[in-house]
PDB file of N, CA and C in Angstrom:
ATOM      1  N   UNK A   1      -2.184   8.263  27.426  1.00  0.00           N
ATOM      2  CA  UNK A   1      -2.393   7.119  26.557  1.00  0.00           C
ATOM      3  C   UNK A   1      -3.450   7.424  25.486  1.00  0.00           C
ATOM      4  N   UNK A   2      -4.286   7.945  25.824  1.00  0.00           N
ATOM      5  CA  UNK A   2      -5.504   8.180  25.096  1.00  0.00           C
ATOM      6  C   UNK A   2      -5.032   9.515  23.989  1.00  0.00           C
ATOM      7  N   UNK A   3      -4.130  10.850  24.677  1.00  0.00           N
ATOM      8  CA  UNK A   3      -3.969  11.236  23.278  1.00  0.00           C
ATOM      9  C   UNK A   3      -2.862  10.573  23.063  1.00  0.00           C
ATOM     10  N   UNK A   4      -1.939   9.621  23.086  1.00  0.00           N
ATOM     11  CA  UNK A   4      -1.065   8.993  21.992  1.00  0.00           C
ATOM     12  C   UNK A   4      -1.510   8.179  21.052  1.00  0.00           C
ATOM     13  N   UNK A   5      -2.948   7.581  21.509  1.00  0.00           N
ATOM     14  CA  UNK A   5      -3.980   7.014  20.312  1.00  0.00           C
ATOM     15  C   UNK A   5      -4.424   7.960  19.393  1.00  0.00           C
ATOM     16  N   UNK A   6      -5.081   9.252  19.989  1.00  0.00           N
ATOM     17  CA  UNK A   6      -5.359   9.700  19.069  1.00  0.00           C
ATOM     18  C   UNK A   6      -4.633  10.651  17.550  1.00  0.00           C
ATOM     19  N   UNK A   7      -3.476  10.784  18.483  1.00  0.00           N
ATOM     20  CA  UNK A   7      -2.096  11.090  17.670  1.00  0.00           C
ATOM     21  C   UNK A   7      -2.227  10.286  16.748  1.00  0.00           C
ATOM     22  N   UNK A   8      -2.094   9.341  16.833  1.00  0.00           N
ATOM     23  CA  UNK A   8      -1.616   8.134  15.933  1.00  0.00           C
ATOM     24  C   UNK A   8      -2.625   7.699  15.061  1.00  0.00           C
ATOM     25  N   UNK A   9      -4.206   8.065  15.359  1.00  0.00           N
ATOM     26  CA  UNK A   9      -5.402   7.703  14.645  1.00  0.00           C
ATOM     27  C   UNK A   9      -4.986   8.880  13.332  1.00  0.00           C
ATOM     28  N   UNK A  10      -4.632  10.187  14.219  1.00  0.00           N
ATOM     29  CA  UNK A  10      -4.554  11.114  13.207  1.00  0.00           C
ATOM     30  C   UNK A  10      -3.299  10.934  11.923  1.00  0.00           C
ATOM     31  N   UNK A  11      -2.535  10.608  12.607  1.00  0.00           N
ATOM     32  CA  UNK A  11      -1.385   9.996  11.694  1.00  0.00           C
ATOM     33  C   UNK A  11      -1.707   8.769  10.583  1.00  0.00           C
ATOM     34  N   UNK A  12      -2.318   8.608  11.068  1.00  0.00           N
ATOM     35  CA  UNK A  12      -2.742   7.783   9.826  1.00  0.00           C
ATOM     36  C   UNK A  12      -3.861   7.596   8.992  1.00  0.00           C
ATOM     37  N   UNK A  13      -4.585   8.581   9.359  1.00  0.00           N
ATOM     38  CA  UNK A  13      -5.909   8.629   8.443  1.00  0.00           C
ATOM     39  C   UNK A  13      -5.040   9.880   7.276  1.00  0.00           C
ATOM     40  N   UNK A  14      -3.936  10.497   8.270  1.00  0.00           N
ATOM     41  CA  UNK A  14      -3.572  11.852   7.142  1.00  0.00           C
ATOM     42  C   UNK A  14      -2.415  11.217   6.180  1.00  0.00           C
ATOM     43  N   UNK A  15      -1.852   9.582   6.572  1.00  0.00           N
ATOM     44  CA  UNK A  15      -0.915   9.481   5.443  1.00  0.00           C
ATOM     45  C   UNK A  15      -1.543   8.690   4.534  1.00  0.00           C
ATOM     46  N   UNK A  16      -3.369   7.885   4.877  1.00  0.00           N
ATOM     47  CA  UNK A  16      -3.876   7.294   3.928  1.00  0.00           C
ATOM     48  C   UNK A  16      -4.400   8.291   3.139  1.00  0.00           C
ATOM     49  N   UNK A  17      -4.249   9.907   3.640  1.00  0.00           N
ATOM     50  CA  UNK A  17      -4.928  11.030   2.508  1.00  0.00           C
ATOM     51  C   UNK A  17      -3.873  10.928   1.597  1.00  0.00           C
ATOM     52  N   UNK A  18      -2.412  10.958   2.173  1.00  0.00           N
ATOM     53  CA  UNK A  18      -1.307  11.523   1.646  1.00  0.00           C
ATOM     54  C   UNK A  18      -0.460  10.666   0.151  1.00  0.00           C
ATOM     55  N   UNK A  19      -0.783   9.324   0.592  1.00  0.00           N
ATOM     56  CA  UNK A  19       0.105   7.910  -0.050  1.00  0.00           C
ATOM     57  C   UNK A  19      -1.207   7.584  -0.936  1.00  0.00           C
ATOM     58  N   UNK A  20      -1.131   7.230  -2.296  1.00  0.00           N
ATOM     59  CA  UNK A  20      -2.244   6.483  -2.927  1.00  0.00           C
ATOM     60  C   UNK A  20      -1.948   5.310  -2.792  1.00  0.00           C
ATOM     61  N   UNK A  21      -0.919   4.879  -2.092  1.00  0.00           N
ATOM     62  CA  UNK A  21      -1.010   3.186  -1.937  1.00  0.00           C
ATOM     63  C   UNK A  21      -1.534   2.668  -1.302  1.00  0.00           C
ATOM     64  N   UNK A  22      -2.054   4.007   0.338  1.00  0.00           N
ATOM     65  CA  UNK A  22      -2.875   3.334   1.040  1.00  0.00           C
ATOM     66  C   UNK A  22      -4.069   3.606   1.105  1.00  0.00           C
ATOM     67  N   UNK A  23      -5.080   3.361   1.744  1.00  0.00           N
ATOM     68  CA  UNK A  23      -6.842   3.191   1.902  1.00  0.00           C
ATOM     69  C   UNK A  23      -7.028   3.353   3.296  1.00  0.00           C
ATOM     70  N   UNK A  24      -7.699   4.229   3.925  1.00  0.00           N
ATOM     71  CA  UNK A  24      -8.671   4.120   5.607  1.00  0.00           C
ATOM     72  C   UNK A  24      -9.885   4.265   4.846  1.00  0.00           C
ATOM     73  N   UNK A  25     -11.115   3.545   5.037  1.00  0.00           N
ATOM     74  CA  UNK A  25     -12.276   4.106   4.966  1.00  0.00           C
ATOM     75  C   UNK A  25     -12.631   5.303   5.612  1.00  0.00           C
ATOM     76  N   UNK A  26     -12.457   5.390   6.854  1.00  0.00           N
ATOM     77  CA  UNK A  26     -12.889   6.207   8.153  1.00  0.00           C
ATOM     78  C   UNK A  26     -12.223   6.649   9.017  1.00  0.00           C
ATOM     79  N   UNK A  27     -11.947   7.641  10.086  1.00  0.00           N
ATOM     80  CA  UNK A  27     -11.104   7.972  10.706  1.00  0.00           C
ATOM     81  C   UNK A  27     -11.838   6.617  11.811  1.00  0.00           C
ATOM     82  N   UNK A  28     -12.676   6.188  12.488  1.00  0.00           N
ATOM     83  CA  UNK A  28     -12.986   5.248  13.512  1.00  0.00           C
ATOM     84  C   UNK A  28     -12.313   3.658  12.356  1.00  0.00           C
ATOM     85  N   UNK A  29     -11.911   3.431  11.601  1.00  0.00           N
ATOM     86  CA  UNK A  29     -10.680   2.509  10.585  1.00  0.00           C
ATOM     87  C   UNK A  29      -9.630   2.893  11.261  1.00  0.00           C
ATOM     88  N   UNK A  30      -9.512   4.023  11.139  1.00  0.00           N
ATOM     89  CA  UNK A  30      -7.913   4.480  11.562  1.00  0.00           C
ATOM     90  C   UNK A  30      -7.503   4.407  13.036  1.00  0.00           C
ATOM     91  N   UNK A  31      -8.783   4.547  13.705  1.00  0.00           N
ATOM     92  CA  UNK A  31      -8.750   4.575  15.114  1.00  0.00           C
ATOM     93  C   UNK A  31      -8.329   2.917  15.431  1.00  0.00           C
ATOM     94  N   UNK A  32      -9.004   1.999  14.596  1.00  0.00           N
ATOM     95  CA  UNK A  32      -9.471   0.610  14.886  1.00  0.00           C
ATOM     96  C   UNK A  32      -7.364  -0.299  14.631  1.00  0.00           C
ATOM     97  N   UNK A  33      -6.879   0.667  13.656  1.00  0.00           N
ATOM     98  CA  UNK A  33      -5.569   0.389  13.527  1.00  0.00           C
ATOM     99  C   UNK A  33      -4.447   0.967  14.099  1.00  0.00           C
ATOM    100  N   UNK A  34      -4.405   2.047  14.571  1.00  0.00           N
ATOM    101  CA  UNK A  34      -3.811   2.520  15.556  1.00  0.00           C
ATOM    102  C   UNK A  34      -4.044   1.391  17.170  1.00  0.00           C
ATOM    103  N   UNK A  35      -4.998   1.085  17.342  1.00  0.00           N
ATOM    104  CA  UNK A  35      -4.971   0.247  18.554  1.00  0.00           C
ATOM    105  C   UNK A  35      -4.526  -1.109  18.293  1.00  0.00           C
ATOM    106  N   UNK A  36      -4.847  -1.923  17.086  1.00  0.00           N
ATOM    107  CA  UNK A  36      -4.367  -3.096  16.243  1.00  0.00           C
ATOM    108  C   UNK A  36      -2.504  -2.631  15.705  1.00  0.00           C
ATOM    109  N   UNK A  37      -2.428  -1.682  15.780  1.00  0.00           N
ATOM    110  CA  UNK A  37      -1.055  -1.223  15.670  1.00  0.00           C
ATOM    111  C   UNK A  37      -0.370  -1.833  16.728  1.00  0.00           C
ATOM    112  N   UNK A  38      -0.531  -0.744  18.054  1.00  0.00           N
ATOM    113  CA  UNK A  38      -0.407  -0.732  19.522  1.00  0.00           C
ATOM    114  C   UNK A  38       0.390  -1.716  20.044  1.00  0.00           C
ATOM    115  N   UNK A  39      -1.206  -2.757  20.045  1.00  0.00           N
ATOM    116  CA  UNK A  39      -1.167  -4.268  20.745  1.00  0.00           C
ATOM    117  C   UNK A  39       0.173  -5.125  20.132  1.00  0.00           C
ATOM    118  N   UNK A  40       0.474  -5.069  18.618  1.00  0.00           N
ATOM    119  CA  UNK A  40       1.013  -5.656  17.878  1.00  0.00           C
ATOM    120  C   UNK A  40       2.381  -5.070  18.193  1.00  0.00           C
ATOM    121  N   UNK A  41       2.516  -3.480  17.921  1.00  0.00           N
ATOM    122  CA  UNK A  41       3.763  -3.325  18.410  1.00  0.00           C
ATOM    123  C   UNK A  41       4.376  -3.639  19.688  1.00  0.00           C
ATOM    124  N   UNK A  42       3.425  -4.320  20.623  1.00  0.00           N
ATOM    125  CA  UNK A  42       3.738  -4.463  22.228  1.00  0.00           C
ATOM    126  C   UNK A  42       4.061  -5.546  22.194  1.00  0.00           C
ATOM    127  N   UNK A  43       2.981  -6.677  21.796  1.00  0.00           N
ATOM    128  CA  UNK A  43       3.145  -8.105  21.920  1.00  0.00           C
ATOM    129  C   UNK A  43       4.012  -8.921  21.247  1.00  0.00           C
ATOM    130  N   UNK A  44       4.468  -8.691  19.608  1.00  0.00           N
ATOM    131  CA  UNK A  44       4.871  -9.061  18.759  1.00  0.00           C
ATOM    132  C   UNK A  44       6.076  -8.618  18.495  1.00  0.00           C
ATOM    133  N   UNK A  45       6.636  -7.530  17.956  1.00  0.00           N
ATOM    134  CA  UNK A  45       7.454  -6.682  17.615  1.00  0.00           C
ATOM    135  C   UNK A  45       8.512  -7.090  18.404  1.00  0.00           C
ATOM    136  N   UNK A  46       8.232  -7.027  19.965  1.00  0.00           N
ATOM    137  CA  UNK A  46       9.661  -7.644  20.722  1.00  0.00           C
ATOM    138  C   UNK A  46      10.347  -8.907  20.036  1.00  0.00           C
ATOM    139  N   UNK A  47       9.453  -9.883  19.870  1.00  0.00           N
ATOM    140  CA  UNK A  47      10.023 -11.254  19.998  1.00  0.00           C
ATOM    141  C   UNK A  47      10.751 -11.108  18.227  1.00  0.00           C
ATOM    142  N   UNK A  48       9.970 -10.474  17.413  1.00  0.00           N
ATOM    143  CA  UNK A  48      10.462 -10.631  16.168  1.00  0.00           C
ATOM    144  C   UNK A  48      12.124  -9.831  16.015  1.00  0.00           C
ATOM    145  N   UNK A  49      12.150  -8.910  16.909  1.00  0.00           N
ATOM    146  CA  UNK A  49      13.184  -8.117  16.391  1.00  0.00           C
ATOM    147  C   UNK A  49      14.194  -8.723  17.373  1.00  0.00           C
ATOM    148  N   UNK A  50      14.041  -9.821  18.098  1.00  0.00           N
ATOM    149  CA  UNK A  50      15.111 -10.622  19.009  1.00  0.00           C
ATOM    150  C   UNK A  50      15.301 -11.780  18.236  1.00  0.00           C
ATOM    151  N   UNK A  51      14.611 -12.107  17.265  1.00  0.00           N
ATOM    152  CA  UNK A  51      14.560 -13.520  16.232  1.00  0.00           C
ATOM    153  C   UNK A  51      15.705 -13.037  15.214  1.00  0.00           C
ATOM    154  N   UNK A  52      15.437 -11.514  14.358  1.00  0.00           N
ATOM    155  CA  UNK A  52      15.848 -10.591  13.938  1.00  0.00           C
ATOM    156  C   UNK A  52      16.913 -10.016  14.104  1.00  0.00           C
ATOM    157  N   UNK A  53      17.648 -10.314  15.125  1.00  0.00           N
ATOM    158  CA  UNK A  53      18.494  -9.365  15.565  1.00  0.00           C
ATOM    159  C   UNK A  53      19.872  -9.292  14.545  1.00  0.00           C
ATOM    160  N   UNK A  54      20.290 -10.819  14.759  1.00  0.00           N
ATOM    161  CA  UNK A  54      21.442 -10.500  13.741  1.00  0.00           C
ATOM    162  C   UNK A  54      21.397  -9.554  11.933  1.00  0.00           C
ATOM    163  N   UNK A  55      20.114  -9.623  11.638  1.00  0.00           N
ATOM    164  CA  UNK A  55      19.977  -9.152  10.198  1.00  0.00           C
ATOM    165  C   UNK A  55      19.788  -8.087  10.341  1.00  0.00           C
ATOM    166  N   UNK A  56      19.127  -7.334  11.846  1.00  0.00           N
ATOM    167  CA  UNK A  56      19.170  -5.697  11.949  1.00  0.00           C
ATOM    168  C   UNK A  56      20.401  -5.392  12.302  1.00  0.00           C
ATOM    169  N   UNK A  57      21.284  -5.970  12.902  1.00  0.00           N
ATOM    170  CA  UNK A  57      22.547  -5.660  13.168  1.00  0.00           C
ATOM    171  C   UNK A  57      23.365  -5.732  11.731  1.00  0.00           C
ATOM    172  N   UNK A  58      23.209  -6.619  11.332  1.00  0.00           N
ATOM    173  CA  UNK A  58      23.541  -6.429   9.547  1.00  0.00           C
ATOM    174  C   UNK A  58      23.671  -5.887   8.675  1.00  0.00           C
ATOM    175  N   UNK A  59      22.528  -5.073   8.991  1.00  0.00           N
ATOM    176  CA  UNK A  59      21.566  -3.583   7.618  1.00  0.00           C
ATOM    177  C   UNK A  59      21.345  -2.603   8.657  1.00  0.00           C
ATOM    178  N   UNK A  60      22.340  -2.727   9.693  1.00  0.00           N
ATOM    179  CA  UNK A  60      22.375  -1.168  10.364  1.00  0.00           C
ATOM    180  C   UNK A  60      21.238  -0.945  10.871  1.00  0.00           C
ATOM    181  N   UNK A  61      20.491  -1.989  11.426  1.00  0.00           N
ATOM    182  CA  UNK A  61      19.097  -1.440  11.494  1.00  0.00           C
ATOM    183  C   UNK A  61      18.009  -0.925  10.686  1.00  0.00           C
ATOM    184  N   UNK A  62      18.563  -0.923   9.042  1.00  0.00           N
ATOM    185  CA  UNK A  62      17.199  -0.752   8.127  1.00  0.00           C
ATOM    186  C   UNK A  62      16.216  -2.016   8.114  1.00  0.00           C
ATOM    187  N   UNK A  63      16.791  -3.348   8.484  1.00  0.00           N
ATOM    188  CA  UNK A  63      15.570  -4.696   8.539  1.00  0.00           C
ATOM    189  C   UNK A  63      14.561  -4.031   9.407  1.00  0.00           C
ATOM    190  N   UNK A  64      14.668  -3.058  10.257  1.00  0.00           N
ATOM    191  CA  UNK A  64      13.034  -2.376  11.312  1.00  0.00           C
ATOM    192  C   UNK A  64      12.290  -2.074  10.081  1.00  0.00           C
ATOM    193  N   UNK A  65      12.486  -1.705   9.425  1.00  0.00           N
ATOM    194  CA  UNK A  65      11.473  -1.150   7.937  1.00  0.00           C
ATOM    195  C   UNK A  65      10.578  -2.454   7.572  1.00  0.00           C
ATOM    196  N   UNK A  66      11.575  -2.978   7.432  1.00  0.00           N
ATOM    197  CA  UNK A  66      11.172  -4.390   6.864  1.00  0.00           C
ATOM    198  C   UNK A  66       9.675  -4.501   7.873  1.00  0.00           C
ATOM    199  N   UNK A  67      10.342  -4.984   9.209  1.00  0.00           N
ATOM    200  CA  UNK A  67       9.190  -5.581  10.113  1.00  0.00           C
ATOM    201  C   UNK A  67       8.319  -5.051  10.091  1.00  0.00           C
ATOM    202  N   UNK A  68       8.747  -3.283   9.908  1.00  0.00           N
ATOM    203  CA  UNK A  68       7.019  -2.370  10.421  1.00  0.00           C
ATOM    204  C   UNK A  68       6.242  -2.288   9.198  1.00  0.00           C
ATOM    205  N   UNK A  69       6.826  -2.756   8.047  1.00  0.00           N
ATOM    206  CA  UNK A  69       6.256  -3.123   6.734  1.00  0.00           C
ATOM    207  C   UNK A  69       5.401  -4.503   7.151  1.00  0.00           C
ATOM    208  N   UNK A  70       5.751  -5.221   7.541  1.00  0.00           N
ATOM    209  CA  UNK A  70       5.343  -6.565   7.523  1.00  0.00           C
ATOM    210  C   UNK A  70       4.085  -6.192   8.697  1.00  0.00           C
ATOM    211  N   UNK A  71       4.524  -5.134   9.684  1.00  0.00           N
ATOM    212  CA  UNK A  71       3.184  -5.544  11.125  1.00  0.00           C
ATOM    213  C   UNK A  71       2.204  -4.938  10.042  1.00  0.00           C
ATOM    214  N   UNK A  72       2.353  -3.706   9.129  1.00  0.00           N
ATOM    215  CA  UNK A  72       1.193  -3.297   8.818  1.00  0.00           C
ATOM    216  C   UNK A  72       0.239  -4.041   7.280  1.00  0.00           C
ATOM    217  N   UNK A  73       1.545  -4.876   6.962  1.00  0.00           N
ATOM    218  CA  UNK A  73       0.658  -5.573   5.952  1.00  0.00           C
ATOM    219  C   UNK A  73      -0.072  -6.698   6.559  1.00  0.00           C
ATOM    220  N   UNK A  74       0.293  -7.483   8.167  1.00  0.00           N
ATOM    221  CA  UNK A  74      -0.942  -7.929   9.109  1.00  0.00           C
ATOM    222  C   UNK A  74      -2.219  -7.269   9.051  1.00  0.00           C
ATOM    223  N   UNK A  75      -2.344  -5.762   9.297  1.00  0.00           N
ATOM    224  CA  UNK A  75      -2.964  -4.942   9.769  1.00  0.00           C
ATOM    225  C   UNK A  75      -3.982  -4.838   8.853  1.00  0.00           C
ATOM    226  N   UNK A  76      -3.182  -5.029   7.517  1.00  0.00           N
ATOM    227  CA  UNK A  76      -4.481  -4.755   5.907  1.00  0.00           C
ATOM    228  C   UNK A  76      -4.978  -6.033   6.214  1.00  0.00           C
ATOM    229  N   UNK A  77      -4.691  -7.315   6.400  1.00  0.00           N
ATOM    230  CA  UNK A  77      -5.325  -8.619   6.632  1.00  0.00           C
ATOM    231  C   UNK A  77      -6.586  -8.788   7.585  1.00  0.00           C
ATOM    232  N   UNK A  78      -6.626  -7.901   8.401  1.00  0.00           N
ATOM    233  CA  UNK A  78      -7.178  -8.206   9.526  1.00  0.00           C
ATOM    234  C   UNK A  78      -8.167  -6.923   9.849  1.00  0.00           C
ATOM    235  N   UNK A  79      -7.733  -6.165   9.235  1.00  0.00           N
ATOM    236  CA  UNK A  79      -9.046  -4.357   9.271  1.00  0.00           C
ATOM    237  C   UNK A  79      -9.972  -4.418   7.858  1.00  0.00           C
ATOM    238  N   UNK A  80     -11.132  -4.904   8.085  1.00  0.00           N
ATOM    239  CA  UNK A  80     -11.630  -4.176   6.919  1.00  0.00           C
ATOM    240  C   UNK A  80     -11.641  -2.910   6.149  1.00  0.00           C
ATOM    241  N   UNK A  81     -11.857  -2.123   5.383  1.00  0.00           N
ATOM    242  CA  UNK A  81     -11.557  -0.784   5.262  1.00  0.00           C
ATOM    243  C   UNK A  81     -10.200  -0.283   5.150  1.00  0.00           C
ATOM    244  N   UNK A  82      -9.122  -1.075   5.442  1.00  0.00           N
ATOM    245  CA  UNK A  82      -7.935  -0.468   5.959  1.00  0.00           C
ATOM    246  C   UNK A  82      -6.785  -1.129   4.402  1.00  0.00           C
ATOM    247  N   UNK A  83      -6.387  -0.725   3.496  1.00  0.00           N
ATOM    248  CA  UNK A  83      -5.709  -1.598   2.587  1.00  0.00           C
ATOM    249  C   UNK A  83      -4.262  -0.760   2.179  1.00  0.00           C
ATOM    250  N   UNK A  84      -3.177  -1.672   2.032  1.00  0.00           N
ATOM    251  CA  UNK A  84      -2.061  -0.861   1.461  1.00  0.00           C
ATOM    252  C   UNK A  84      -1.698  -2.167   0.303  1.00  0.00           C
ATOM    253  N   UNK A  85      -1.575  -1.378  -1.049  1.00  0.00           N
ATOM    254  CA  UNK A  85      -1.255  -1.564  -2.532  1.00  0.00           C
ATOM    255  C   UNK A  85      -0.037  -3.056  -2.282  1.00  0.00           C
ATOM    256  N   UNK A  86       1.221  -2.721  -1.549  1.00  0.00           N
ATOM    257  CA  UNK A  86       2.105  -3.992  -1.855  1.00  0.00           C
ATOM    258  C   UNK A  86       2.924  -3.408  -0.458  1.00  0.00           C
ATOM    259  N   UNK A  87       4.495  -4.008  -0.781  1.00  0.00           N
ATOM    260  CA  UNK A  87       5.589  -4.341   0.305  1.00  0.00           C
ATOM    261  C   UNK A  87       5.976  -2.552   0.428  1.00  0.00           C
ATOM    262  N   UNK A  88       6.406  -2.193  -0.796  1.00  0.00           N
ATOM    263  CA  UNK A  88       7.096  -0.867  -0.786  1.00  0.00           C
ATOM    264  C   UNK A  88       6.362   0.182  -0.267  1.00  0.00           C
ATOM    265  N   UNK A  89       4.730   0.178  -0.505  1.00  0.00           N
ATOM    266  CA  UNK A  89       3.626   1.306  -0.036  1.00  0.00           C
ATOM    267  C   UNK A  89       4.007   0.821   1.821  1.00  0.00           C
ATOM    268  N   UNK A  90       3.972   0.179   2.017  1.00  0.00           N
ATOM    269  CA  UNK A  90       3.973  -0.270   3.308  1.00  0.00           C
ATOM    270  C   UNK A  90       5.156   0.342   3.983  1.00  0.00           C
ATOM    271  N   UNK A  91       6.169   0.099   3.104  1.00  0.00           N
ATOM    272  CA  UNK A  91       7.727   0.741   3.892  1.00  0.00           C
ATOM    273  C   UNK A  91       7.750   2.173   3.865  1.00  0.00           C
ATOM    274  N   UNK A  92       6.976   3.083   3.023  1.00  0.00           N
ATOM    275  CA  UNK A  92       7.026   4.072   2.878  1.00  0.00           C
ATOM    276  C   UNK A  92       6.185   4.450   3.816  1.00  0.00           C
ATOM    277  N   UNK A  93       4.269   3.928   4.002  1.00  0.00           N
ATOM    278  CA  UNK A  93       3.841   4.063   4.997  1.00  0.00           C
ATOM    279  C   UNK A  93       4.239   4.045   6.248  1.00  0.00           C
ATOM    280  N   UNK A  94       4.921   2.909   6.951  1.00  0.00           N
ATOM    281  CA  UNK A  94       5.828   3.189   7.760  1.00  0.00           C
ATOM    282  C   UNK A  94       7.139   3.878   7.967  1.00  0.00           C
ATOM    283  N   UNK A  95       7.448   4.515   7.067  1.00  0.00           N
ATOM    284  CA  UNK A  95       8.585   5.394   7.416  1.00  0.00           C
ATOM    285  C   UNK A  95       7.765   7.036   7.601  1.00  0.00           C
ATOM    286  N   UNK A  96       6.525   7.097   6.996  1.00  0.00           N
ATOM    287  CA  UNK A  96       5.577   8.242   7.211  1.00  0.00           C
ATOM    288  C   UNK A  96       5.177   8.333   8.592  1.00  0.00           C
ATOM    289  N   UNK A  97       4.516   6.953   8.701  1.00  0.00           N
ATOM    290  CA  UNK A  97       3.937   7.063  10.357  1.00  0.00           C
ATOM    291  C   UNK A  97       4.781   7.606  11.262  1.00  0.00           C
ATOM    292  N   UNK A  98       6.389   7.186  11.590  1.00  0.00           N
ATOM    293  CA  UNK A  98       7.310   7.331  12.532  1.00  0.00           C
ATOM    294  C   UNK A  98       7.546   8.278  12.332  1.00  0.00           C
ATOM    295  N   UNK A  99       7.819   8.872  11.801  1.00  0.00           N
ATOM    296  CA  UNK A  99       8.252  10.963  11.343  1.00  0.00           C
ATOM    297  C   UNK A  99       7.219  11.413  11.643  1.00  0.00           C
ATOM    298  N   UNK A 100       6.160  11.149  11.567  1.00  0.00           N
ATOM    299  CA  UNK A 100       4.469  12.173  11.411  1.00  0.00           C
ATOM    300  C   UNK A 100       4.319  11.884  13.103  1.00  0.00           C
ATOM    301  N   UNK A 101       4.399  10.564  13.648  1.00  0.00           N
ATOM    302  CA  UNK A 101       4.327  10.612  14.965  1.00  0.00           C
ATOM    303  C   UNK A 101       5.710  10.910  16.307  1.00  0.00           C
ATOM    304  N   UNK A 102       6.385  11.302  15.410  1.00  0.00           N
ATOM    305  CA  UNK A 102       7.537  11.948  16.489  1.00  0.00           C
ATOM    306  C   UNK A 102       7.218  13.515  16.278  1.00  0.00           C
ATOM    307  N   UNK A 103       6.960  14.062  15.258  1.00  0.00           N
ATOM    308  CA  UNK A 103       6.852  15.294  15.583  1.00  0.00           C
ATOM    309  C   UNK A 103       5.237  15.529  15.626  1.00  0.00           C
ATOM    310  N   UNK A 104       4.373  15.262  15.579  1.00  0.00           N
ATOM    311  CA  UNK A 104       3.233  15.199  16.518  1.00  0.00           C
ATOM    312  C   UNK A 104       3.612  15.104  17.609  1.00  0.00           C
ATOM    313  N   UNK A 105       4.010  14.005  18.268  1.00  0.00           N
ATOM    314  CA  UNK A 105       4.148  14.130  19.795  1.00  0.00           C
ATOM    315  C   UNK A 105       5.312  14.906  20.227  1.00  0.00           C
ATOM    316  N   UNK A 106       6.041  15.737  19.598  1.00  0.00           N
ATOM    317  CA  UNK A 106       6.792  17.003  20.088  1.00  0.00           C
ATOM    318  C   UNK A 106       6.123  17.796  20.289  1.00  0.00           C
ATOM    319  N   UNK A 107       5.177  18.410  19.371  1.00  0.00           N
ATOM    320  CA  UNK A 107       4.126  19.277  18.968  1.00  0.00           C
ATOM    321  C   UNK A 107       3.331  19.563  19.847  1.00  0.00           C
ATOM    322  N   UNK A 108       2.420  18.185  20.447  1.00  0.00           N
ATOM    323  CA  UNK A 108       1.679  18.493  21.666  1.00  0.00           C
ATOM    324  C   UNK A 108       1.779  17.459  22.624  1.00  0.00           C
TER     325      UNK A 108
END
């Protein structure tokens, strides 16, 4: 558990290097959203993508973009330090995170 956090801290302090749309102040920012990630993808994410379902079934499953756009523009609301530019930096951010953290966690 602990390195899939830190996987994921790393994943995203390296796509706020990577994207100018987004902002970490700090890698302990990045740490602070990776766990604000987490919780959100655990607690939340279920119920939305069962609310959701017919419109991901719709778009083939591209509406997940949508949502993981939407958990992380929560995420700029609620992290100080932590900011992404609009809707599209967000979809791109999240389509970075999920690639950067599948092959990270192949990796090690």
């Amino acid at each position: 558990m602990l390195k899939i956090l830190l996987i994921n801290s790393i994943v995203i302090f390296l796509g706020a290097y990577l994207l100018e749309g987004v902002k970490v102040k700090s890698f302990l920012t990045a740490v602070g959203v990776a766990i604000l990630l987490a919780i959100l993808n655990t607690l939340v994410k279920p119920f939305i993508l069962i609310l959701t379902l017919p419109l991901t079934i719709l778009t083939l499953g591209l509406f997940i973009l949508v949502i993981n756009a939407w958990i992380l523009m929560i995420i700029d609301k609620l992290i100080d330090g932590f900011s992404i530019k609009g809707f599209w930096w967000a979809v791109l951010y999240s389509i970075f995170i999920s690639i950067a953290n599948a092959v990270m966690l192949k990796l090690f």
